[in-house]
Protein backbone atom coordinates (compact mmCIF):
# COMPACT_ATOMS: atom_id res chain seq x y z
CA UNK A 1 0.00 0.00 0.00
CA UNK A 2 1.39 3.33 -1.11
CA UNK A 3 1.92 6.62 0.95
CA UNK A 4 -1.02 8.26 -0.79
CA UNK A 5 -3.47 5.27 -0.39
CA UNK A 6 -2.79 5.32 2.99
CA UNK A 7 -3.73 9.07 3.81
CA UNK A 8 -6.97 8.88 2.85
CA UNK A 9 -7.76 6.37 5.18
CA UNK A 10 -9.42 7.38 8.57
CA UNK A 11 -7.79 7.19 11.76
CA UNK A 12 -10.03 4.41 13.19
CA UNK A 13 -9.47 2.63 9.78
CA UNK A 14 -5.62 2.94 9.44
CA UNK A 15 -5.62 1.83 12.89
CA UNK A 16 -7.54 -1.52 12.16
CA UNK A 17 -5.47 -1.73 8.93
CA UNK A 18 -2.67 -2.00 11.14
CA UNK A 19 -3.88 -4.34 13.45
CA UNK A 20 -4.41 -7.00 10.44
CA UNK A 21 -0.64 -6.16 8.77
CA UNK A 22 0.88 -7.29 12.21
CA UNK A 23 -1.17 -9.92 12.30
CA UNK A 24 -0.50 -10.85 8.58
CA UNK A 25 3.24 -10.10 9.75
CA UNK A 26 2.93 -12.82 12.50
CA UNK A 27 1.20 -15.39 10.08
CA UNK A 28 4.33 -14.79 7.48
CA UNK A 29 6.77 -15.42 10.51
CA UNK A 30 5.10 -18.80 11.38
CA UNK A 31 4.70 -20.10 8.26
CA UNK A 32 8.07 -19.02 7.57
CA UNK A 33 9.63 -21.44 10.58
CA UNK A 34 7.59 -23.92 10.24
CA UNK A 35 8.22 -24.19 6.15
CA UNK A 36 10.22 -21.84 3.92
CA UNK A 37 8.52 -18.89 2.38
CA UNK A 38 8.82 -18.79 -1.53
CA UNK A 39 9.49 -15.39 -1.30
CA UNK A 40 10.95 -13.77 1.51
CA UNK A 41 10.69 -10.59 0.84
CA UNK A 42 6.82 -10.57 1.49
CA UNK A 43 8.53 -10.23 5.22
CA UNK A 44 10.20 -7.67 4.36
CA UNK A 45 7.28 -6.09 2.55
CA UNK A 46 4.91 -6.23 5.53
CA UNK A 47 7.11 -5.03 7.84
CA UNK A 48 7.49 -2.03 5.41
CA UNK A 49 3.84 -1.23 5.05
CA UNK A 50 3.85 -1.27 8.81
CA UNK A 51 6.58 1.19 9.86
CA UNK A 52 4.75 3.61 6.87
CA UNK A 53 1.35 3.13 8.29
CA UNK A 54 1.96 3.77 11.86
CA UNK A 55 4.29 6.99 10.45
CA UNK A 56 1.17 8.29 8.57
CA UNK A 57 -0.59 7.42 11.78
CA UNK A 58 1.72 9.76 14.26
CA UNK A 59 1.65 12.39 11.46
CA UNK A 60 -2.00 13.04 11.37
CA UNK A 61 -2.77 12.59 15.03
CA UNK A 62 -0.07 15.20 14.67
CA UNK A 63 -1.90 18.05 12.78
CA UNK A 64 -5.27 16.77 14.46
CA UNK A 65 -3.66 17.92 17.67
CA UNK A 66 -2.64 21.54 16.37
């Protein structure tokens, strides 16, 4: 999910979105010890879309806070 994508998303929503990325995040990580991934860098992918979601997150609690 891109930048722009995710700043049209609500507060409430973003934070659910992020709720089911870590948990898609934890899934990858099992399934990843238990058998190896095909492609690893859906990891790194998640975990990507995570740290830019909660960013987006801090920057519009941010300005709602102004």
């Amino acid at each position: 999910m891109k930048a722009p994508e995710i700043r049209e998303l609500s507060v409430k929503d973003l934070s659910d979105r992020i709720e089911a990325e870590k948990a898609n995040l934890l899934r990858l990580k099992m399934n990843h010890a238990i058998s190896p991934l095909d492609d690893l860098s859906q990891i790194k992918k998640a975990r990507r879309t995570i740290a830019r979601m909660l960013t987006i997150l801090s920057e519009t609690k941010a300005k709602q806070n102004l």
